[in-house]
Structures are given as structure tokens and as C-alpha cells.
Protein backbone atom coordinates (compact mmCIF):
# COMPACT_ATOMS: atom_id res chain seq x y z
CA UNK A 1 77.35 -4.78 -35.34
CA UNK A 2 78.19 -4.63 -31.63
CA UNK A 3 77.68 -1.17 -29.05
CA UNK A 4 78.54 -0.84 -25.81
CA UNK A 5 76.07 -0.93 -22.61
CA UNK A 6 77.35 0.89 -19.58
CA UNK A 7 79.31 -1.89 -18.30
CA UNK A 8 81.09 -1.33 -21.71
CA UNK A 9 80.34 -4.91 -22.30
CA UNK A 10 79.23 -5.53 -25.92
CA UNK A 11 75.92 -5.22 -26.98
CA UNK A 12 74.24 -7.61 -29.68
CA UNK A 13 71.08 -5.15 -30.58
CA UNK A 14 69.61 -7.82 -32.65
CA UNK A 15 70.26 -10.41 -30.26
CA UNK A 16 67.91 -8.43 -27.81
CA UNK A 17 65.35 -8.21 -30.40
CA UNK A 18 65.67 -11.82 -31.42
CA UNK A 19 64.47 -12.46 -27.94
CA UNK A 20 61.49 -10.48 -27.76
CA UNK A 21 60.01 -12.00 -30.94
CA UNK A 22 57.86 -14.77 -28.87
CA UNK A 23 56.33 -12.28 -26.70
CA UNK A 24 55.64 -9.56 -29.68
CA UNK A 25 54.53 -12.88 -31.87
CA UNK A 26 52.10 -13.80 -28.91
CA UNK A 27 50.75 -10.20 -28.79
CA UNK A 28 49.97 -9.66 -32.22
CA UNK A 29 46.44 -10.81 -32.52
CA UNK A 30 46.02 -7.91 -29.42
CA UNK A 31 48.09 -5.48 -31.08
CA UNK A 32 45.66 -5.70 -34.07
CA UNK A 33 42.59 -5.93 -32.08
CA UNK A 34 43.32 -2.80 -29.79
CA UNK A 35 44.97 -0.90 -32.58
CA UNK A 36 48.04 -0.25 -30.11
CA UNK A 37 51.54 -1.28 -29.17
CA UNK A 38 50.01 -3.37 -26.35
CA UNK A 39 51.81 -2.11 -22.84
CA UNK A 40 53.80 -5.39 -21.92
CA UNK A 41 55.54 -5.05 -25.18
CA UNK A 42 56.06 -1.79 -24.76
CA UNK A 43 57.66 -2.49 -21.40
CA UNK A 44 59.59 -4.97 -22.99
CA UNK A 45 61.39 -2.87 -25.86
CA UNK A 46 62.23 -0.32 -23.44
CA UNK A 47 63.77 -2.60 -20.59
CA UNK A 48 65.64 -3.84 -23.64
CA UNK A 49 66.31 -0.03 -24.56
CA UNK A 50 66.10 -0.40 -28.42
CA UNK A 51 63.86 2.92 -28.30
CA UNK A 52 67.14 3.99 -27.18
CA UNK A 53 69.31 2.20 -29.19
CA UNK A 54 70.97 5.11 -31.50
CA UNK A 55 70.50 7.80 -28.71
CA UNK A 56 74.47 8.52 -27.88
CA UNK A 57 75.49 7.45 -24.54
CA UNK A 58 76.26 10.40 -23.22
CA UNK A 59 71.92 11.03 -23.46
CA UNK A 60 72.02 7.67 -21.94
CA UNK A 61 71.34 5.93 -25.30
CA UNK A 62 73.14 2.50 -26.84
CA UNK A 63 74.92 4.17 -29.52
CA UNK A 64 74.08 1.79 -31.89
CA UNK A 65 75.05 2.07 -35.60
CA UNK A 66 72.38 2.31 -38.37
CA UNK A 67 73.05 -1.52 -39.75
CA UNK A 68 71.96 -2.50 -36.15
CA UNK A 69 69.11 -0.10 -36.40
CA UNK A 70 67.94 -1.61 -39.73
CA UNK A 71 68.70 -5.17 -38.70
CA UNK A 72 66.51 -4.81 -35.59
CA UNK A 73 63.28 -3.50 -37.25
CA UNK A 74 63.32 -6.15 -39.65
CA UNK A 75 63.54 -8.87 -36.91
CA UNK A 76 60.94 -6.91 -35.11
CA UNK A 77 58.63 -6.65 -38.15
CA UNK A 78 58.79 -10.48 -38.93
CA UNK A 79 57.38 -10.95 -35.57
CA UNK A 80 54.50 -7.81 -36.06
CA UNK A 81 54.78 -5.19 -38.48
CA UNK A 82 53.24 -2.68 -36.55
CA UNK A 83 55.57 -2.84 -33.32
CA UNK A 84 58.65 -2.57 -35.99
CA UNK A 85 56.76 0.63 -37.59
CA UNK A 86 56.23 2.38 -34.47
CA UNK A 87 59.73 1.23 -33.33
CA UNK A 88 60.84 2.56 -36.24
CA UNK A 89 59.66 6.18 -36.07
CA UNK A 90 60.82 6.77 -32.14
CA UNK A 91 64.40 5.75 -32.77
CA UNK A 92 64.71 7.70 -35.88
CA UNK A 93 63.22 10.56 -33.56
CA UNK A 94 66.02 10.17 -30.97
CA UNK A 95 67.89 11.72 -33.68
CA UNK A 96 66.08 15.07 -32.45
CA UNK A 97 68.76 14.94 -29.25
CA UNK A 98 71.06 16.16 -31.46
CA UNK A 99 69.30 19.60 -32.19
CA UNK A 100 68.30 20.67 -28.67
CA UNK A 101 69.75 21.95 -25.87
CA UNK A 102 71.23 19.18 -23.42
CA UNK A 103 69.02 19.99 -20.62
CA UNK A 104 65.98 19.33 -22.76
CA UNK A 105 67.24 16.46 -24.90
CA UNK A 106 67.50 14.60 -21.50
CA UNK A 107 64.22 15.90 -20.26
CA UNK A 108 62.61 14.04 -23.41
CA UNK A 109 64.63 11.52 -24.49
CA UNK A 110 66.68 10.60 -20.76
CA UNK A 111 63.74 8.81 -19.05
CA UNK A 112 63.81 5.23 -19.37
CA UNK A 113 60.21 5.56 -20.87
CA UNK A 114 61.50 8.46 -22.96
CA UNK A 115 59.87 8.27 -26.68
CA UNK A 116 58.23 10.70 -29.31
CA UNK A 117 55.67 10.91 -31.68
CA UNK A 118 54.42 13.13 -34.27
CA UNK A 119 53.37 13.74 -37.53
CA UNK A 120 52.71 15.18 -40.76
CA UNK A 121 50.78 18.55 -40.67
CA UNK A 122 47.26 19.36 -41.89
CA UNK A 123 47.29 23.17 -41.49
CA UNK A 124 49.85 24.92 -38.54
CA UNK A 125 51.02 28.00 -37.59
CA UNK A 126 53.49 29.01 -34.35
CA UNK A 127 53.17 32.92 -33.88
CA UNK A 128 56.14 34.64 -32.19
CA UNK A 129 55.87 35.36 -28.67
CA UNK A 130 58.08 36.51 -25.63
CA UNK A 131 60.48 33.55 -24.87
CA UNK A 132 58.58 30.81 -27.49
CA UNK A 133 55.86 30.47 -29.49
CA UNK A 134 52.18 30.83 -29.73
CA UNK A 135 51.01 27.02 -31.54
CA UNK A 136 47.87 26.35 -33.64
CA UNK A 137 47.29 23.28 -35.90
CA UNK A 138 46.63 19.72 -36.48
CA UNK A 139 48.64 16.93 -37.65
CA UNK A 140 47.64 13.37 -38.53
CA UNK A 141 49.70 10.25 -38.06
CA UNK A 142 51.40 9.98 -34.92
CA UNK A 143 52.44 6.79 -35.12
CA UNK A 144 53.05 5.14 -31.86
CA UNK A 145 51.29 8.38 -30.24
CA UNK A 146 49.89 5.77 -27.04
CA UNK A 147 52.94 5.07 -25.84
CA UNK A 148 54.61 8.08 -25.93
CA UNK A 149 54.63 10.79 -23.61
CA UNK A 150 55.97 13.75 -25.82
CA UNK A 151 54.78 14.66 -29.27
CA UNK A 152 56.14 16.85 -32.02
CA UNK A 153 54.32 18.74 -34.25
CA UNK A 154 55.60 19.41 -37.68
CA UNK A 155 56.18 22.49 -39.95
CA UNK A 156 54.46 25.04 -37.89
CA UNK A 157 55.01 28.16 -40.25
CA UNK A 158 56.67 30.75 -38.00
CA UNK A 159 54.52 34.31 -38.13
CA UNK A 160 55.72 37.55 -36.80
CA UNK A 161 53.35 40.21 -37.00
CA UNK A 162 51.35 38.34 -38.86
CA UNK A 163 53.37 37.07 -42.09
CA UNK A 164 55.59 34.58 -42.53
CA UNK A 165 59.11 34.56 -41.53
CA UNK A 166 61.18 33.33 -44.56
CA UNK A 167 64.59 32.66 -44.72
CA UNK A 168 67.72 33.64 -46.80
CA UNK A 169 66.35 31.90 -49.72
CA UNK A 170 62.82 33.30 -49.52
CA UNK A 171 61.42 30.43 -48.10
CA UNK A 172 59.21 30.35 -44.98
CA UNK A 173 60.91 29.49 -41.78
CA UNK A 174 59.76 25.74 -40.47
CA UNK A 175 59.99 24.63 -36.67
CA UNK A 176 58.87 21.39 -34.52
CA UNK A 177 56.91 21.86 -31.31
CA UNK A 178 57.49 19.42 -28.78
CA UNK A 179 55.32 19.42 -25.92
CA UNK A 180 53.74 16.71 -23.55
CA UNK A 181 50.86 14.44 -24.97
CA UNK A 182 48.17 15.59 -22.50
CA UNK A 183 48.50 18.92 -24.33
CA UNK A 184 46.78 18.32 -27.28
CA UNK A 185 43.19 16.96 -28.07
CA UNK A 186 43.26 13.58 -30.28
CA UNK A 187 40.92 12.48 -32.85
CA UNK A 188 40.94 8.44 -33.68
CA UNK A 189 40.99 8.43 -37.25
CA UNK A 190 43.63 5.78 -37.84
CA UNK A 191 40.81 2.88 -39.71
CA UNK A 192 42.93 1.25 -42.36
CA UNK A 193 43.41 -1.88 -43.76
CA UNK A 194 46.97 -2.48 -42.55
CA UNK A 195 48.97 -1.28 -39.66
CA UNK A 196 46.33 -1.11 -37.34
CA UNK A 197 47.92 -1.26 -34.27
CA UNK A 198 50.39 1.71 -34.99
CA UNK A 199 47.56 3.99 -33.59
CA UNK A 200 48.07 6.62 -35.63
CA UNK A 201 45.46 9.48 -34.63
CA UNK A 202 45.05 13.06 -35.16
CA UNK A 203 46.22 15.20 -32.55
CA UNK A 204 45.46 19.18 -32.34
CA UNK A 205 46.34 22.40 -30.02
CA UNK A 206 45.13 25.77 -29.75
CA UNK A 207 46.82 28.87 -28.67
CA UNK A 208 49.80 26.42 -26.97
CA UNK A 209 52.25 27.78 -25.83
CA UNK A 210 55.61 26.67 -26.64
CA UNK A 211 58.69 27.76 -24.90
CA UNK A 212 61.71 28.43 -27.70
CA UNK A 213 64.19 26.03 -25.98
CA UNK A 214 61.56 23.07 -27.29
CA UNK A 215 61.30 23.51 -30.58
CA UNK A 216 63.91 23.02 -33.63
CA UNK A 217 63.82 21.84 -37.38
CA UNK A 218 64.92 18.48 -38.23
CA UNK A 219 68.92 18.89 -39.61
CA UNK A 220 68.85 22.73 -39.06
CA UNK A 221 72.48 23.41 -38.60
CA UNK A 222 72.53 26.41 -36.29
CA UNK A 223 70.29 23.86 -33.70
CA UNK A 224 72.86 21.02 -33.73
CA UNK A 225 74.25 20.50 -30.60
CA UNK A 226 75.91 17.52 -30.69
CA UNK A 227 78.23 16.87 -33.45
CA UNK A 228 78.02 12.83 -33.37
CA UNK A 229 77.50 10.75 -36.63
CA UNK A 230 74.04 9.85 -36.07
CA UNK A 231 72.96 13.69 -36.54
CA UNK A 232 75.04 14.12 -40.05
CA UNK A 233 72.33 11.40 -41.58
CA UNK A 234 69.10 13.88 -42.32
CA UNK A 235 65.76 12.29 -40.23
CA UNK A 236 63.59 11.53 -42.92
CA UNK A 237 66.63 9.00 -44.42
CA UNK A 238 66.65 7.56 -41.05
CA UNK A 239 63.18 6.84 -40.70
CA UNK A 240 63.99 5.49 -44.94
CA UNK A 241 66.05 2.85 -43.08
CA UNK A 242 63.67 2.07 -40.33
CA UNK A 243 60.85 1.54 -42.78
CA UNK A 244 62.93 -0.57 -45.44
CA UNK A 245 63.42 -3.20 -42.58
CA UNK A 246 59.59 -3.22 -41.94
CA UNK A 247 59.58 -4.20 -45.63
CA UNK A 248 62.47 -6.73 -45.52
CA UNK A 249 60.52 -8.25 -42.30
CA UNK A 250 57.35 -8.67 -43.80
CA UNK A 251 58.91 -10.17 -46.81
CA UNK A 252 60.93 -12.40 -45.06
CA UNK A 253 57.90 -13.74 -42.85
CA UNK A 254 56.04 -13.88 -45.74
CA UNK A 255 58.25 -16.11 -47.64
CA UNK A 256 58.90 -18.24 -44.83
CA UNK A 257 54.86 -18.68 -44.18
CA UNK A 258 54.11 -19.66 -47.93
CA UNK A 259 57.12 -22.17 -47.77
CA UNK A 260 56.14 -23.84 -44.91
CA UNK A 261 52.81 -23.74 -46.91
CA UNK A 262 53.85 -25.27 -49.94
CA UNK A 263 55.62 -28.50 -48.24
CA UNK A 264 52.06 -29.62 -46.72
CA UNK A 265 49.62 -28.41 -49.28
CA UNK A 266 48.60 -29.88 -52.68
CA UNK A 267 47.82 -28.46 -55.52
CA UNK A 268 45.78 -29.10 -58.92
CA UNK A 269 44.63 -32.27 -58.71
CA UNK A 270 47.51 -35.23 -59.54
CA UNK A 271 49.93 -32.36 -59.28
CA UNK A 272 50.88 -33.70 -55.50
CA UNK A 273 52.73 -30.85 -52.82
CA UNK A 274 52.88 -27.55 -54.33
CA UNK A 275 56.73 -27.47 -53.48
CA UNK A 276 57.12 -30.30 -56.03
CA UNK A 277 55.58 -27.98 -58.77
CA UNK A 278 58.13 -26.80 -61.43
CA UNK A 279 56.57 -23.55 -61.32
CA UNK A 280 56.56 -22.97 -57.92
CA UNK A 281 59.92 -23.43 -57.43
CA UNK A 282 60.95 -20.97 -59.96
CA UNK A 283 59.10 -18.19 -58.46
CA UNK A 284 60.58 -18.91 -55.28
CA UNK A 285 63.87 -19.01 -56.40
CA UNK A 286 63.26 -15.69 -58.37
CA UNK A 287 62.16 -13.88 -55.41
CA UNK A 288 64.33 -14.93 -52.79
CA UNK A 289 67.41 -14.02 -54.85
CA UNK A 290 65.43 -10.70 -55.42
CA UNK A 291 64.85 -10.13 -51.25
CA UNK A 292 68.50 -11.49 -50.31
CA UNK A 293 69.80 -9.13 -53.29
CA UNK A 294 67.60 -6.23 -51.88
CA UNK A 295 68.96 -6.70 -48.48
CA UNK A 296 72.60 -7.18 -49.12
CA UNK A 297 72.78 -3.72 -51.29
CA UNK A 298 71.21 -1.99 -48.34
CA UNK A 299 73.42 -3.45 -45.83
CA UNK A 300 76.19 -2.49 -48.33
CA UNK A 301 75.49 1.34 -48.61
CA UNK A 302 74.81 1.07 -44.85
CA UNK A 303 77.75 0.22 -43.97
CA UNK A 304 79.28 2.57 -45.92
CA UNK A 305 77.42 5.42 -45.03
CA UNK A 306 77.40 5.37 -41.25
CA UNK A 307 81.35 4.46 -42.22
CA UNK A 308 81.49 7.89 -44.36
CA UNK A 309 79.86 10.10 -41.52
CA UNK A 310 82.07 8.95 -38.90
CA UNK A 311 84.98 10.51 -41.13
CA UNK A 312 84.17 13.14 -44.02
CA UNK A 313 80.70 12.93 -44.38
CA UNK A 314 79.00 10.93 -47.20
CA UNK A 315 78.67 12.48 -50.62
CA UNK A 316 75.94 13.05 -52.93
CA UNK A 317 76.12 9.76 -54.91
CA UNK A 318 77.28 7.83 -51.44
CA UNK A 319 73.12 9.47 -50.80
CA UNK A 320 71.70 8.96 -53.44
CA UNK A 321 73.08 4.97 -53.52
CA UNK A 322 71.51 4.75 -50.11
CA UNK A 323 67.96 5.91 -51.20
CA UNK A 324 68.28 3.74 -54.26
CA UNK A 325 68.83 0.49 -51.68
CA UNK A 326 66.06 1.84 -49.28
CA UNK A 327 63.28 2.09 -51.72
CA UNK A 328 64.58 -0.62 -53.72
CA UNK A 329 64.28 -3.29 -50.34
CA UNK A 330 60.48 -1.77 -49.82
CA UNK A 331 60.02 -2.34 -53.75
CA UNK A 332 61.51 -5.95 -53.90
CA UNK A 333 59.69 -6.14 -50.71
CA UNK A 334 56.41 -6.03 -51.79
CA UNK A 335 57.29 -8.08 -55.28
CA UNK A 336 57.78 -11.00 -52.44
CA UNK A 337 54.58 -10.61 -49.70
CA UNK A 338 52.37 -10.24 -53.27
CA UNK A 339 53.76 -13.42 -54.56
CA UNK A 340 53.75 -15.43 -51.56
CA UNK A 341 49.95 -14.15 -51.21
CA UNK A 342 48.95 -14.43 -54.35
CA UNK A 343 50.52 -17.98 -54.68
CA UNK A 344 48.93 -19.21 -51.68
CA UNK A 345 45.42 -18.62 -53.63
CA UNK A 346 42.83 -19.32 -50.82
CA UNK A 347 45.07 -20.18 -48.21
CA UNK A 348 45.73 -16.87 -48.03
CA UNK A 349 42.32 -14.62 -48.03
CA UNK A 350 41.04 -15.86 -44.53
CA UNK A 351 41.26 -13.56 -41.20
CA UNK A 352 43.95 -15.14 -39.07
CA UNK A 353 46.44 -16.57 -42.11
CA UNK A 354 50.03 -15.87 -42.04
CA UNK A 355 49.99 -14.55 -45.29
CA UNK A 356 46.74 -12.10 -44.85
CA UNK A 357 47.66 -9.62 -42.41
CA UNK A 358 51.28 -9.23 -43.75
CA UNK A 359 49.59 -8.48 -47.34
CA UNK A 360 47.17 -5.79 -45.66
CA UNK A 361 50.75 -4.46 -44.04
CA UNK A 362 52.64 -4.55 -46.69
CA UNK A 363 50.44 -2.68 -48.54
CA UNK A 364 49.61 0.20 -46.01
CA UNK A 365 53.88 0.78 -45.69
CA UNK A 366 54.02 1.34 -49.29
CA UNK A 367 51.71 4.41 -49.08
CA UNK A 368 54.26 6.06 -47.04
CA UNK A 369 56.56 8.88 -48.63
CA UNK A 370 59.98 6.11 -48.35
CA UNK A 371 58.22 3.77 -50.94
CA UNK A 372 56.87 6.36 -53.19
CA UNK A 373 58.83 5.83 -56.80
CA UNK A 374 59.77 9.67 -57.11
CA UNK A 375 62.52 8.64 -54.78
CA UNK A 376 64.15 6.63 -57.87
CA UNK A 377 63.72 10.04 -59.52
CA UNK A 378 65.57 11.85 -56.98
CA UNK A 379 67.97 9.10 -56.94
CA UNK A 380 68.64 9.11 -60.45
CA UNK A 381 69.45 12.80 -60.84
CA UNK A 382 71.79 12.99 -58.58
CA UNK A 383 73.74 10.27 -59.75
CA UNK A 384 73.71 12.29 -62.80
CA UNK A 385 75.24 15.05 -60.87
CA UNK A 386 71.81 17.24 -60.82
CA UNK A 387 70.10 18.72 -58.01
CA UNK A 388 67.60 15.87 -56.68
CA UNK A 389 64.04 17.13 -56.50
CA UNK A 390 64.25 16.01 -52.64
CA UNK A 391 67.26 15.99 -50.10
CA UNK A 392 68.42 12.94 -49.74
């Protein structure tokens, strides 16, 4: 789907990423190596401005829609998953804009270098204090954390006087800290076996403090300042749809890699080109109808999502469709990289194959909380008309 750059010329967000893929392609042996969205491609995706892409114009953002978003991590991913996971994260963070004050939003987001990271936490408080807050804690897995100047940190439980604050339901009262990267001291604990070069450390502060006008929680109503359609979609579903297209990307690359495989390769012996094998060409068949399946439901309740919170707002089942076709693509997702891996046999087990990294990948986004199978759960109750475990 097409935007509109300031010219008010249209604006093919895919196309732009379509033409990065050489230069991310090229990179991705360094990417891995130095555990980091290199700098060039960095510089790249921003002089494009798909960090930007769903920011609202008005920020000075693309005002994309969230098919565009999807579509463009999944191009991105095919070329390295890594760039598209980090991508990923800091446009679903834009979202932020849309819960604080104008003045700041710009201040973080309006640079043309303008990103965030943050993360889960591991233990975090923010105590009341004149004008702000007084910060302790850690957090782990700031993806993307090198190339972005501001960071957020999670869930710090607000304290007054020492206790909790809680809220109308008895619950205690959540906030995100934003403050500049230099503020906090980093730990490099991100040694996995996928993902590498999303770079995502450990970061902690100690008595910080945070002004009030820089913090908010994600969808909090009484922070919304902006009432576009990109801030009725909750944060965590759009960093769902970010993350399904790292799946669909992989898969697709995948695929592609074991095809191009099978037309030059033999198998048993006397059993000639592994394309020609009966077998083979089932399983191919089987998954590709499974991936383009996958991908055509998602682009379905995309579409009508970001079409339902441009009007009305989308209802529970509308939601609870839309995680069904999120987890679903990362599911079907990973059905197709194993396959095309596991087919390959040794083709596939040596550093530098098209098929090893991707498996390693694939296998490090499915520990993230958008592929875990309780979403089906949460899914599935509220298409029975139930609470869901989980907002959704």
C-alpha cells in the first residue's frame, strides 16, 4: 500500500526496501561477525526513513499503514534476519509518539537518526520525586540498542513512600523511562545461536533521574496524545506484526535457497536431481501452500484491522483473528526453514550455507513471547467470547 512523502508524491515502502536488499545481503556476513546492525546499513534504512515509516507525518514520519509495515520486514528479513528484527522493534516503538507530549515525541523520534530501544525488565523500580522519577533497574534485550540513541526501560514499578502505587484495580502502577543511551551502563550478554547481530545487551541505571514528561506506559489512555490509527493497535501486537514478517522472510529465503538447491544436487544414488524426486516435490508443494496460506490470512486480517481502526475500532474477534494469523505465519514459518534444512541433509550443516544461519534464526525468533503457543490460547477464548488470558 502507498503513503505519501512530503512532496505528497506516493511512496512504495517496499519498493525502498526492495532496493536495499543488495547492500543488507552484502553486509550480512559483517552483521553476524560484529553482532551489530553494521553503520552503512544503518545509514541506509534511515536515508530511506523506514525507521520512520509509521511515525505520522505531522512527527515527520511516512505514515505508512501496517500491511506496508509487515511487507517491509519480511523483504528485509529475506535479505538478513537480524536487520528486519531490529527494524522491527524501532518502528513498532515509534508507536510511543503517540503517548508523549509533542515537544518530546519530536525530541526522540524527529531527528533523522531518531530510533529507540529497550527491553524486558530483570528487577526495576522508579521512586517518586519532585517533577519525575528516581530510576533503578536492569533490563535485558535491547535489541538494536547500538544504533540507537534513546532507550526505554520497561515496567519500572512506581513507589511512593516506599510501596507500590497501584491502580483502580489493585494493580501496581507500570511506567517506561526513556532517557539517552550514554545514561546507562551495558553488559554484552547477547551470545546465542541465532540473531547475533541484533546486539541485544543488558543495560542498567542507578539513582537516574527521570523527568515525568519522559516517561509513559505503552496504550495508557490518559498519555495518548495523538488520536491517529496507528496508536488504537496496542505495541506489543505491533511488534506481533513486525516479528511475523521476520518469520515469513526467513521462510521465504529459505525455500527459495533449498529450491535452487534441489535443481543442481543429486540425491541417493540412481535417483538423479533431487527436484525430480517424487517425494521432494510433495513436501515442497505442502509447504509452500502452507507459507503462501500463512501469509495471505495475515495480510487479510491486516487489512482489515488497520481498515477497522481508521473507523470504529476493531473488535475483540477482529483481535483475536489477527493474533491467530500472526502466530500462525511464525508457526507455518518455522514448519518451512525446518524442512528446507532438514531436507537439504548436509548441504545444510556447514558455516556459510544458505540454509544454516536462517535455521539458527529461525529458531532464536521463536523463543520470543509472539511465537509462544499460549497466544492460540488467548486467541481461542476470545473467539469464544471469554476474557483472553493476554490483551490482544
Amino acid at each position: 500500500m502507498l503513503a505519501r512523502d512530503e512532496q505528497n508524491k506516493p511512496v512504495d515502502w517496499v519498493a525502498r526496501a526492495r532496493a536495499l536488499v543488495p547492500l543488507i545481503e552484502a553486509a550480512a556476513d559483517r552483521i553476524e561477525a560484529e553482532r551489530r546492525i553494521v553503520p552503512d546499513v544503518v545509514a541506509a534504512l534511515h536515508e530511506a526513513g523506514i525507521f520512520h515509516m509509521l511515525l505520522p507525518p505531522a512527527l515527520g514520519g511516512g505514515g505508512a499503514d501496517i500491511v506496508a509495515f509487515n511487507q517491509v520486514i519480511e523483504t528485509i528479513a529475506a535479505a538478513d534476519a537480524s536487520t528486519a528484527w531490529c527494524l522491527g522493534q524501532q518502528v513498532a516503538s515509534t508507536q510511543a509518539a503517540g503517548y508523549l507530549d509533542r515537544k518530546i515525541a519530536r525530541e526522540v523520534f524527529g531527528p533523522p537518526h531518531g530510533a529507540v530501544a529497550w527491553g524486558p525488565p530483570s528487577g526495576a523500580t522508579a521512586k517518586v520525586t519532585d517533577g519525575g522519577y528516581v530510576v533503578n533497574g536492569r533490563w535485558r534485550f535491547a535489541s538494536g540498542s547500538g544504533h540507537c540513541p534513546w532507550i526505554g526501560g520497561h515496567a519500572a514499578v512506581v513507589e511512593r513512600d516506599g510501596k507500590p502505587r497501584l491502580d483502580d484495580k489493585g494493580r501496581p502502577v507500570l511506567r517506561t523511562m526513556l532517557f539517552r543511551k550514554e545514561r546507562a551502563a551495558w553488559t554484552d550478554i547477547w551470545h546465542t545461536i541465532g540473531l547475533r547481530g541484533t546486539g541485544s545487551n543488558q543495560y542498567e541505571v542507578k539513582d537516574l533521574f527521570v523527568p515525568d514528561a519522559y516517561t509513559t506506559w505503552r496504550d495508557q489512555p490518559s498519555d495518548r496524545t495523538d488520536d491517529g490509527p496507528l496508536f488504537n493497535i496496542p505495541l506489543l501486537t505491533l511488534y506481533g506484526i513486525g516479528f511475523s514478517g521476520v518469520g515469513l522472510g526467513l521462510a521465504r529465503a529459505s525455500l527459495d535457497a533449498f529450491m535452487t538447491l534441489a535443481a543442481g544436487k543429486t540425491g541417493r544414488v540412481g535417483r538423479g536431481l533431487m527436484r525430480d524426486n517424487p517425494v521432494i516435490q510433495s513436501e515442497v508443494a505442502k509447504v509452500a501452500g502452507g507459507l503462501h496460506a500463512a501469509r495471505a490470512f495475515l495480510r487479510d486480517m491486516l487489512e482489515e484491522i488497520w481498515d477497522a481502526v481508521n473507523k470504529d475500532g476493531a473488535t475483540l474477534e477482529q483481535r483475536a483473528r489477527l493474533r491467530l494469523a500472526i502466530t500462525g505465519a511464525l508457526d507455518q514459518s518455522v514448519v518451512v526453514v525446518d524442512f528446507a534444512y532438514t531436507a537439504a541433509a548436509t548441504s545444510a550443516i556447514f558455516n556459510g550455507s544458505p540454509l544454516e544461519r536462517r535455521f539458527r534464526d529461525m529458531h532464536t525468533v521463536t523463543a520470543q513471547g509472539q511465537a509462544h503457543m499460549s497466544n492460540f490460547e488467548s486467541a481461542g477464548r476470545a473467539l469464544f467470547g471469554l476474557e483472553p488470558s493476554q490483551r490482544l
